[in-house]
Protein backbone atom coordinates (compact mmCIF):
# COMPACT_ATOMS: atom_id res chain seq x y z
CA UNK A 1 -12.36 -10.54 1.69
CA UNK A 2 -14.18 -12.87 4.15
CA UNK A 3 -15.80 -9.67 5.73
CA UNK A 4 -17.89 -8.65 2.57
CA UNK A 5 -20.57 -11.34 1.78
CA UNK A 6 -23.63 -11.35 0.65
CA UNK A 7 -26.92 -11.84 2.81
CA UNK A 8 -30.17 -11.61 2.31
CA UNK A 9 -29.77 -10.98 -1.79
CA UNK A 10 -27.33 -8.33 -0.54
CA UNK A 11 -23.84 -7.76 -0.41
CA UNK A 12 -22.78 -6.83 3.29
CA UNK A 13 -19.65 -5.26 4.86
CA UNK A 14 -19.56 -7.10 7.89
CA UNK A 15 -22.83 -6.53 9.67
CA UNK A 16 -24.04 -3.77 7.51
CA UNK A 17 -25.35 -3.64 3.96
CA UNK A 18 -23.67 -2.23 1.33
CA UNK A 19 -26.70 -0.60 -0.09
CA UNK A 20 -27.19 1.59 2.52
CA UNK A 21 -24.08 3.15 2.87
CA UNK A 22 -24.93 3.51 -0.38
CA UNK A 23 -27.75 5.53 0.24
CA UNK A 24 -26.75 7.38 3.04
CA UNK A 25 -23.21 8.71 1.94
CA UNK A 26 -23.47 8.65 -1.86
CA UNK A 27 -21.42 7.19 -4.38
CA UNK A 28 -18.69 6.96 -5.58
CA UNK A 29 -17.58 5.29 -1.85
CA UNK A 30 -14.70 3.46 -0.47
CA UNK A 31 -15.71 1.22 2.23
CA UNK A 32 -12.96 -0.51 4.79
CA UNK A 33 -13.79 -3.54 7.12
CA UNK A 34 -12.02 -2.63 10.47
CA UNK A 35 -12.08 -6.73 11.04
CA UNK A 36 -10.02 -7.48 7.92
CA UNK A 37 -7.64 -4.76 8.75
CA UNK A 38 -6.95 -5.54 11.95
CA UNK A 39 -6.96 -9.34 11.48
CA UNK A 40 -4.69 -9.32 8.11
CA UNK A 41 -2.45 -7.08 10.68
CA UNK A 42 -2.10 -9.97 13.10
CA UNK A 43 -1.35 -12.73 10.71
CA UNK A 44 1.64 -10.94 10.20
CA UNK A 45 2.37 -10.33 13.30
CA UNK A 46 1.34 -14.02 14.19
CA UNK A 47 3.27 -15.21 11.60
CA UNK A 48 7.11 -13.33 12.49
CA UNK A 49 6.33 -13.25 16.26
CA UNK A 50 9.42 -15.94 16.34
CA UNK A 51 11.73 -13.12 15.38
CA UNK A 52 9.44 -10.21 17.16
CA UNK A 53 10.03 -7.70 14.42
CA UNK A 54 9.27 -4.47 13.95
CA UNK A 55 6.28 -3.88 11.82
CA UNK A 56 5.64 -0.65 10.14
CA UNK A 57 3.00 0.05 8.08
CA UNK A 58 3.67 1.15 4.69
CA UNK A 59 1.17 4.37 4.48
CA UNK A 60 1.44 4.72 0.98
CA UNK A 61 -0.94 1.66 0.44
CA UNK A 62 -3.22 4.14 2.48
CA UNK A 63 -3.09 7.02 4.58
CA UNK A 64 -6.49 7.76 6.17
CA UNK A 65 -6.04 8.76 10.01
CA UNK A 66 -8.68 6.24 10.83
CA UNK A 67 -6.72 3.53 9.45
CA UNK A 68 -3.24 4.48 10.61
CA UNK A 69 -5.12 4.98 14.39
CA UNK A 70 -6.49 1.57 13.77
CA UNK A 71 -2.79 0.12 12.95
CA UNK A 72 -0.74 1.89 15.56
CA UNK A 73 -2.81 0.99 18.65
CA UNK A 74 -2.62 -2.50 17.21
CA UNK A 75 1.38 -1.75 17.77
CA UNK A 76 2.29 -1.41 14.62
CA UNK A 77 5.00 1.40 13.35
CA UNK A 78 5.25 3.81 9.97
CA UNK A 79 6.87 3.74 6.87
CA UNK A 80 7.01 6.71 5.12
CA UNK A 81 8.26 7.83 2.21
CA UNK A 82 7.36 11.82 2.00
CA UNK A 83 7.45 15.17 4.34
CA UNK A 84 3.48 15.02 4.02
CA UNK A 85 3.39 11.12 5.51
CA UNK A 86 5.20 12.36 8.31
CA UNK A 87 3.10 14.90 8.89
CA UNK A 88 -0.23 12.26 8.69
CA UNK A 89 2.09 9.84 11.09
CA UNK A 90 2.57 12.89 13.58
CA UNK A 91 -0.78 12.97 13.62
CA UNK A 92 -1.26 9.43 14.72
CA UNK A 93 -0.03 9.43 18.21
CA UNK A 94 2.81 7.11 16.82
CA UNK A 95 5.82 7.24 18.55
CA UNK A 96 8.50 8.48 16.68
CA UNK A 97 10.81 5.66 17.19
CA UNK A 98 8.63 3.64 15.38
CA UNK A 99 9.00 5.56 11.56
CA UNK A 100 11.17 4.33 9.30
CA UNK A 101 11.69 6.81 5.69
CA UNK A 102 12.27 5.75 2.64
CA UNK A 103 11.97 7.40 -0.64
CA UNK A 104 14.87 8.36 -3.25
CA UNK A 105 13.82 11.95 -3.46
CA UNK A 106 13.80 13.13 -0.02
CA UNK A 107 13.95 17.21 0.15
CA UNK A 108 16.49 19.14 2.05
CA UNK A 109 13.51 20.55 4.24
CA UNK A 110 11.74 17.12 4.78
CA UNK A 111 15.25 15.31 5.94
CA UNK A 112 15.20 18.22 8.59
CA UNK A 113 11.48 17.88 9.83
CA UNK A 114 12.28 14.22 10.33
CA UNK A 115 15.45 14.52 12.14
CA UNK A 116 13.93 17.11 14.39
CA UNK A 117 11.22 14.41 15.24
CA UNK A 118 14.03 12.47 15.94
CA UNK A 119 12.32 9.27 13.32
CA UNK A 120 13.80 5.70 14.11
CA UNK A 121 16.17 5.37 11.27
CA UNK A 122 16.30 7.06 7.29
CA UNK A 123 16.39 4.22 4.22
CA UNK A 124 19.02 5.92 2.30
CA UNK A 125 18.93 5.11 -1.42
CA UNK A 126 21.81 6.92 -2.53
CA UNK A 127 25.21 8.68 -1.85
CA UNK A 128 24.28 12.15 -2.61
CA UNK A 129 21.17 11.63 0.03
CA UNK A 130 23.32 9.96 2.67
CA UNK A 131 25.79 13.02 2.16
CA UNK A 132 23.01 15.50 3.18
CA UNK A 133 21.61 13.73 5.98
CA UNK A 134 24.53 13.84 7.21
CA UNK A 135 25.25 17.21 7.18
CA UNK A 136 22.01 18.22 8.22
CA UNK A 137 22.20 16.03 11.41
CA UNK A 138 25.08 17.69 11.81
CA UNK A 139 24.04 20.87 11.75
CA UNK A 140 21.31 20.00 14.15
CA UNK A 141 23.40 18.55 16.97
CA UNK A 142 21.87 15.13 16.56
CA UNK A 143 23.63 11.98 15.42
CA UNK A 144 20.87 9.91 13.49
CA UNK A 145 20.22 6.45 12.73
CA UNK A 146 20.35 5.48 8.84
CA UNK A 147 19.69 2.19 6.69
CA UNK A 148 21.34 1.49 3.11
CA UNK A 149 18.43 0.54 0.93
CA UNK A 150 19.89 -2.14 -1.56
CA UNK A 151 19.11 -2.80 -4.93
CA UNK A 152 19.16 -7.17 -5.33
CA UNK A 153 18.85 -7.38 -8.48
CA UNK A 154 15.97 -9.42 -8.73
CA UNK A 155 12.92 -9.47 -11.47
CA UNK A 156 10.07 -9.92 -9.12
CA UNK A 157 6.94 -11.18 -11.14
CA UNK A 158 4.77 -8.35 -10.40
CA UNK A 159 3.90 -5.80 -13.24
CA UNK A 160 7.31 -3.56 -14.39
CA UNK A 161 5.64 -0.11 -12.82
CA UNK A 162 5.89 -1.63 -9.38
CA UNK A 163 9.04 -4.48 -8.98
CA UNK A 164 11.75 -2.21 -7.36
CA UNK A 165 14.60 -4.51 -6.77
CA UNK A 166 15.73 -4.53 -10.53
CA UNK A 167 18.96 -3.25 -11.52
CA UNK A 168 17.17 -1.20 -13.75
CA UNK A 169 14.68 0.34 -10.89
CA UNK A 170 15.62 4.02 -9.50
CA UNK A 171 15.62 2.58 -5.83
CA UNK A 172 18.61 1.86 -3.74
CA UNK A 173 22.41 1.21 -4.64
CA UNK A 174 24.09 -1.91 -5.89
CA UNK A 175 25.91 -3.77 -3.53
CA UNK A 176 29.93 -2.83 -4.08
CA UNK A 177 28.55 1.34 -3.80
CA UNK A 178 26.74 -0.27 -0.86
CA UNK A 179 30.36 -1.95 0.42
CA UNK A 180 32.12 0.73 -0.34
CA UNK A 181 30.07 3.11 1.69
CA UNK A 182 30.03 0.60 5.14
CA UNK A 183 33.42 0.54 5.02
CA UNK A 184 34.02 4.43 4.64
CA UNK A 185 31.17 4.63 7.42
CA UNK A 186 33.37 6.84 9.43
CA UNK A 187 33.35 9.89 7.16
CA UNK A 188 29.40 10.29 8.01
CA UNK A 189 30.33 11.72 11.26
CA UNK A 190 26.69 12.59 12.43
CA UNK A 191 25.12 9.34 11.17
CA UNK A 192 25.18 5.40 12.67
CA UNK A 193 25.10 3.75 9.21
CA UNK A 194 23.91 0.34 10.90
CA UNK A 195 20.98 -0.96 9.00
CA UNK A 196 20.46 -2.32 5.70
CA UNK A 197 17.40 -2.28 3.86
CA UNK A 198 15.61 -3.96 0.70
CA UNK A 199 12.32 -3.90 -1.21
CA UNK A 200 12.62 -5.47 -4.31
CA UNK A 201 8.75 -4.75 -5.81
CA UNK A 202 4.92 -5.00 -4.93
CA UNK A 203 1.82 -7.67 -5.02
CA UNK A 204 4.22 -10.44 -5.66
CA UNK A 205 2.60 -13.81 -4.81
CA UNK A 206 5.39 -16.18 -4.08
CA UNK A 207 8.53 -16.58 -1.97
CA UNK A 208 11.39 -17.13 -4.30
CA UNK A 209 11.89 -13.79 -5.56
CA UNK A 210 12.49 -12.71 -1.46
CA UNK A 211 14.30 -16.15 -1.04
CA UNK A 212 16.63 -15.70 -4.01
CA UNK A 213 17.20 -11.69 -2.32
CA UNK A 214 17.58 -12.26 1.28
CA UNK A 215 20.31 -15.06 0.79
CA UNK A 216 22.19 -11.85 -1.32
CA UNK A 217 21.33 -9.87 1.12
CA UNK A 218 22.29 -12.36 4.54
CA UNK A 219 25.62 -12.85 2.52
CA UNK A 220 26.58 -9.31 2.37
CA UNK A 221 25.63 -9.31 6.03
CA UNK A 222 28.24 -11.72 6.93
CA UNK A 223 31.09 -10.16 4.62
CA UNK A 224 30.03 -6.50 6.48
CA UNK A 225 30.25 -8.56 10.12
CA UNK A 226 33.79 -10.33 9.18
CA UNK A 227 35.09 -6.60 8.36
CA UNK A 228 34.07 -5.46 12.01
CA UNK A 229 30.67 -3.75 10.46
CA UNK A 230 27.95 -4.11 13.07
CA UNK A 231 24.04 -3.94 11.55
CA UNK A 232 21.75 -4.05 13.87
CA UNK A 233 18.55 -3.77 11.21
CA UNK A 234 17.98 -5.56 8.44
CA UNK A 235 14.56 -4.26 6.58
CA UNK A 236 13.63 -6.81 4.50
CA UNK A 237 10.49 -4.12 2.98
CA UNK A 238 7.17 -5.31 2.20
CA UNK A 239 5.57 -6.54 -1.23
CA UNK A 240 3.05 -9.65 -0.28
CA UNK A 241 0.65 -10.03 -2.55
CA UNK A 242 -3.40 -10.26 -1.99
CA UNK A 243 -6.41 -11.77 -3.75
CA UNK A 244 -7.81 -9.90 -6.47
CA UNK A 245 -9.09 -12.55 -8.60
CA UNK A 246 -7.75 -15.78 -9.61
CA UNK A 247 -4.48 -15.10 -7.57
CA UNK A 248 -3.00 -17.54 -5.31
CA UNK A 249 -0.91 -16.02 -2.91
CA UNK A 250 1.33 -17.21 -0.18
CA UNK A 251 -0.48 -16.31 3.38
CA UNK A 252 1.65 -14.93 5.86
CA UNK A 253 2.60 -18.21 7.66
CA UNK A 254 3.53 -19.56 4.14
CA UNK A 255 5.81 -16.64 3.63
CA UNK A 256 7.26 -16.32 7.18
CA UNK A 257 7.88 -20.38 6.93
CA UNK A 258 9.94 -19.59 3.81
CA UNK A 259 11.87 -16.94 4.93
CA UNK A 260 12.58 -17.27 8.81
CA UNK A 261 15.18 -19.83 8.23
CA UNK A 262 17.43 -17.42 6.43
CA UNK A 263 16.66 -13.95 9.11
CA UNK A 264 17.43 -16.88 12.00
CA UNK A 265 20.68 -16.51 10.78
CA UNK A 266 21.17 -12.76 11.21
CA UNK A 267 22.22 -11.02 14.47
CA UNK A 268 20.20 -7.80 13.17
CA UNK A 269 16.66 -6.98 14.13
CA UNK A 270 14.48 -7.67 11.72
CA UNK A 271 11.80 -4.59 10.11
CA UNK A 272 9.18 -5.20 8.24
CA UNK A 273 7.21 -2.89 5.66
CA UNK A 274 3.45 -4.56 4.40
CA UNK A 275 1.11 -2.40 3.16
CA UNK A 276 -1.13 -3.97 0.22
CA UNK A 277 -1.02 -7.26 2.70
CA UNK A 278 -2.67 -5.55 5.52
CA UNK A 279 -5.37 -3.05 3.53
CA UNK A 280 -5.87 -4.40 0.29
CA UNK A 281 -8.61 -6.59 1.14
CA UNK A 282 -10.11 -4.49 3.57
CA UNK A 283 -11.84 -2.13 1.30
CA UNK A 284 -14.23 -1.73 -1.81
CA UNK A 285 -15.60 1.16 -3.86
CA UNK A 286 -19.08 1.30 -4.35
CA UNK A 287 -19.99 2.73 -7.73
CA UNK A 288 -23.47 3.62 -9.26
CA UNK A 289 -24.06 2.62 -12.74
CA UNK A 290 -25.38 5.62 -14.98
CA UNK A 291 -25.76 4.70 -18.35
CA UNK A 292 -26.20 1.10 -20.30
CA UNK A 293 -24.89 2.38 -23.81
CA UNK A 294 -24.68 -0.36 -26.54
CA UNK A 295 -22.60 -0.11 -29.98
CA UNK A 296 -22.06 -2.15 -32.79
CA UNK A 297 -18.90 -3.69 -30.93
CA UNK A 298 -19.35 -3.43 -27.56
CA UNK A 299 -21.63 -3.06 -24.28
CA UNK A 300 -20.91 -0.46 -21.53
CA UNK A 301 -21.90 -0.22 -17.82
CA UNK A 302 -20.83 3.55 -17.52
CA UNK A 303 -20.76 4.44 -14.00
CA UNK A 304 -19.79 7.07 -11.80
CA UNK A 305 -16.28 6.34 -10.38
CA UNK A 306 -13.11 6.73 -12.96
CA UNK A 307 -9.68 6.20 -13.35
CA UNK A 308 -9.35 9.51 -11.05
CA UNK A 309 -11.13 7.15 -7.79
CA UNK A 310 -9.20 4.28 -8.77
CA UNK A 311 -6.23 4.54 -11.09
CA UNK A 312 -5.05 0.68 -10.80
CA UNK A 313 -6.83 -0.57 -13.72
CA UNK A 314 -5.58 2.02 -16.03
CA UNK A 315 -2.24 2.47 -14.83
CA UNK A 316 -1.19 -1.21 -14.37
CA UNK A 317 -4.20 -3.08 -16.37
CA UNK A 318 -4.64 -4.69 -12.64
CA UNK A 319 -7.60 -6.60 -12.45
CA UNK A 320 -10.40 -5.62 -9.27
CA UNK A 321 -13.37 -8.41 -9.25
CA UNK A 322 -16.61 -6.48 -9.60
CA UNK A 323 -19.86 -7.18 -7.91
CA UNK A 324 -23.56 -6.38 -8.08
CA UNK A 325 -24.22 -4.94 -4.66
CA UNK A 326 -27.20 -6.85 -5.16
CA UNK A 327 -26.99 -10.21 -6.18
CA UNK A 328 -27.69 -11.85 -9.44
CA UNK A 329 -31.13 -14.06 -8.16
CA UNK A 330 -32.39 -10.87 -7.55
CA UNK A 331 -33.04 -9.24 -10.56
CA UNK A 332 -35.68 -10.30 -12.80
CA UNK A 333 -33.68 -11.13 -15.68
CA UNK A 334 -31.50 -14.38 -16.41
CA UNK A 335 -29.89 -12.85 -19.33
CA UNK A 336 -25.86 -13.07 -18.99
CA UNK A 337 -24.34 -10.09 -20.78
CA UNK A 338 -20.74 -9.02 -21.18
CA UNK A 339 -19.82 -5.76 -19.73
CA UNK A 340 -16.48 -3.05 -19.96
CA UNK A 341 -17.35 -1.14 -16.74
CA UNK A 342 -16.29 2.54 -17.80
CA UNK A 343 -15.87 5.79 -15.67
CA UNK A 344 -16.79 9.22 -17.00
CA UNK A 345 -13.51 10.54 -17.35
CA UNK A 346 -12.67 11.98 -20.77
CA UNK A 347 -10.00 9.63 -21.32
CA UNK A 348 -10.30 5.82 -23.08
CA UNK A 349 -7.86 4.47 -20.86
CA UNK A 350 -10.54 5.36 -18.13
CA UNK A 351 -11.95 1.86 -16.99
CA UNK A 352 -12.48 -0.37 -14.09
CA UNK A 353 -12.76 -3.73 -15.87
CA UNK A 354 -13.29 -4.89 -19.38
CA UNK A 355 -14.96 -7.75 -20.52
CA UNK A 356 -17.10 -8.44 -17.35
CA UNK A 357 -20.11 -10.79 -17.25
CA UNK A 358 -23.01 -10.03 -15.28
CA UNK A 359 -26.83 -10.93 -15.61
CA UNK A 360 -28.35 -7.70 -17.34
CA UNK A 361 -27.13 -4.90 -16.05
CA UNK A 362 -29.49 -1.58 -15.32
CA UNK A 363 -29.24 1.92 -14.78
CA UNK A 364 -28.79 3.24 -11.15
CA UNK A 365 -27.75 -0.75 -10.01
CA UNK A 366 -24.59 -0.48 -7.84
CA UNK A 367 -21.60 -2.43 -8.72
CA UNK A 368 -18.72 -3.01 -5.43
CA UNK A 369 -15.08 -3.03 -7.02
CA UNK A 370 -13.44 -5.91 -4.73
CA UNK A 371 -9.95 -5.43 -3.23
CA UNK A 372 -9.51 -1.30 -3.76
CA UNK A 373 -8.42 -0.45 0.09
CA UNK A 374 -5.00 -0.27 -1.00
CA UNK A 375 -3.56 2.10 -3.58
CA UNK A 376 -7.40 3.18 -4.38
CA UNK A 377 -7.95 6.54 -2.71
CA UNK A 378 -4.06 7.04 -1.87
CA UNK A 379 -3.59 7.54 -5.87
CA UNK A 380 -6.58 9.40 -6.44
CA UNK A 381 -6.98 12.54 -7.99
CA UNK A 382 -9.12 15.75 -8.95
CA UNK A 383 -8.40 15.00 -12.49
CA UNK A 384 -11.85 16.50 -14.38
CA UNK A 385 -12.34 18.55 -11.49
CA UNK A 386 -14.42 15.48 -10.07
CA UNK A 387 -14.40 15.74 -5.78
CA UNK A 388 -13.17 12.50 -4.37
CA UNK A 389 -15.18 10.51 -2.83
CA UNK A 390 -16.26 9.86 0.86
CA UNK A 391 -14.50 6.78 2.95
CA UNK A 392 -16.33 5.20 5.64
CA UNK A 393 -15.10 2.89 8.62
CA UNK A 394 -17.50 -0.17 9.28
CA UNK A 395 -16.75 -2.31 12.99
CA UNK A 396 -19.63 -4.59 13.07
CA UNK A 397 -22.88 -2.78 13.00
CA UNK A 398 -21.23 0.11 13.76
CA UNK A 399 -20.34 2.83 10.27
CA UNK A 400 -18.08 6.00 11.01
CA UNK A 401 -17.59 8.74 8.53
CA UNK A 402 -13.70 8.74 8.51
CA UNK A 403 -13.54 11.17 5.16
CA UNK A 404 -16.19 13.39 3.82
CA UNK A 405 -16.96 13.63 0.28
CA UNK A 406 -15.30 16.48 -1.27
CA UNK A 407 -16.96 19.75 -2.64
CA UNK A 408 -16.97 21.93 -5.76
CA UNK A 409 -15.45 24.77 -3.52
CA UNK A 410 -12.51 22.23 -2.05
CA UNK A 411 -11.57 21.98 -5.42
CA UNK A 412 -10.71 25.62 -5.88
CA UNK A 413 -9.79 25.94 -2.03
CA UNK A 414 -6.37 26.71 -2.53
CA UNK A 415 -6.12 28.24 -6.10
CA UNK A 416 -5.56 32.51 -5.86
């Protein structure tokens, strides 16, 4: 997060202190460095420009117009994975040949918005799902690209809620359903089944895992090809890990160096789908500590952003590094204390880190939660009836308002 650093006693977002957005938009507050996003985008593409892919953003990680603007006039293309993220790519000015859906739920309606839209290419995940696509592309005159997302088989070392390339994982089909449906191809009349895709699991920090699962998947490329099956897409998914604390993870020239030699080998196009990689570090949320409330066994910083703002640490037990905003040399005290940083939520599994040493901690100090612009506001929630929190856009010394902080009425907005 070479964007956020501390100057002056303060911790800065680029050119602008932390403190004063702060001030000026409230707290709780997700704040996103256009510089990291945009650079983190370009290693990537730096790194695979040998191969030219095509790189679409995985929206999930996060799906804020601002950002997605940011990504696509950068050239980068979509990956979706609902009816509502095509809606918010739409919206973009993305073309449509740059979209790429995945998902193992897709609805009868949102297959049919995305055909009409005429999207790049569906990641089917199973038979059933390839079945309808077909006969709704069939129904609408249009004959429509589609991928087979396999299942690998590998245990990525990630945590078990997000590896996805297990044979125990909901996503994609094993490889002889995945044989058996290239070589019946020619019953999907309305579809050109010519792409295969993989994602095997997310915030995994080494290669081997997508060494070990692209040589599975390069070999069933070449048994396809010697039984006069033509791909012409191989979507080797996303899943590079970040920095959150102690991590060491592969940069994207370590990755691309690891994995180039075996996509060389492949006639097919090559797609890629980072999300985490590209966003991750490019945000923090800003939280404002209420209470210091001591008990026989413990010491809490309760503050004003919960598991509802950011889920991750009670969901996964991931680990965010948290910061004073301002830093330790200047406050008054030298005292170390040890800290679980707690939301108000009326839940104990409601916590942003545990066991967290700071000098003495005080009411109304601000505390920045390090690495949240991924999978921070996209999984947030209303949970308490708590309005989520503003997001703001810094680009130098420049700050831009790119969602407002919600209201007591939005929260009943749509109820009857």
């Amino acid at each position: 997060m070479n964007d956020f650093n501390y100057r002056h006693n303060n911790l800065y977002c680029e050119s602008v202190a932390v403190e004063e957005l702060a001030r000026k938009y409230g707290t709780p507050l997700y704040v996103y460095s256009r510089n990291t996003l945009v650079s983190h985008f370009r290693k990537i593409k730096e790194a695979f420009r040998p191969i030219n892919p095509l790189i679409c953003f995985s929206m999930k990680a996060n799906p804020n117009q601002s950002i997605l603007r940011i990504l696509v006039r950068e050239g980068s293309g979509l990956d979706i994975v609902s009816g509502g993220e095509l809606y918010r790519a739409l919206r973009t000015g993305v073309s449509s040949r740059k979209i790429v859906y995945a998902g193992v739920g897709k609805t009868e309606k949102e297959i049919e918005l995305a055909i009409r839209h005429r999207i790049f290419l569906f990641n089917a995940e199973s038979i059933p799902e390839l079945e309808l696509v077909n006969k709704i592309a069939g129904r609408l005159g249009i004959r429509q690209k589609a991928a087979i997302r396999i299942n690998p088989d590998i245990k990525a070392k990630t945590h078990k809620y997000i590896t996805t390339g297990h044979g125990d994982n909901k996503f994609g089909v094993d490889f002889d359903t995945a044989r058996k449906i290239f070589l019946d191809r020619r019953k999907y009349k309305n579809l050109n089944i010519s792409g295969i895709h993989m994602h095997i699991g997310s915030q995994i920090v080494e290669a081997e895992p997508f060494v070990r699962a692209l040589k599975r998947l390069t070999g069933f490329v070449k048994y396809l090809e010697a039984r006069g099956v033509n791909i012409r897409w191989v979507n080797i998914g996303g899943g590079l890990g970040i920095i959150y604390s102690r991590e060491r993870p592969q940069t994207a020239r370590e990755y691309a160096k690891e994995v180039l030699p075996i996509l060389r080998k492949l006639k097919a196009n090559i797609i890629l789908e980072p999300g985490r990689f590209i966003v991750g570090n490019a945000g923090l949320l800003v939280t404002r500590v209420q209470y210091i409330k001591e008990t026989p066994n413990k010491r809490f910083a309760i503050v004003d952003a919960g598991m509802n703002d950011l889920i991750r640490p009670s969901l996964y037990g991931a680990y965010h590094e948290i910061l004073p905003v301002r830093s330790p040399s200047y406050s008054g005290s030298k005292k170390i204390r040890v800290y679980d940083v707690v939301g108000p939520i009326c839940e104990s599994g409601d916590f942003l880190g545990k066991g967290r040493k700071f000098i003495e901690l005080k009411q109304r100090d601000l505390l920045g939660v390090m690495g949240a612009g991924a999978y921070g506001f996209s999984m947030s929630s209303n949970y308490n009836s708590r309005p989520r929190p503003s997001e703001v856009m810094v680009d130098g010394s420049a700050v831009k308002l790119i969602r407002r902080r919600e209201t007591y009425e939005d929260l009943i907005r749509a109820e009857t």
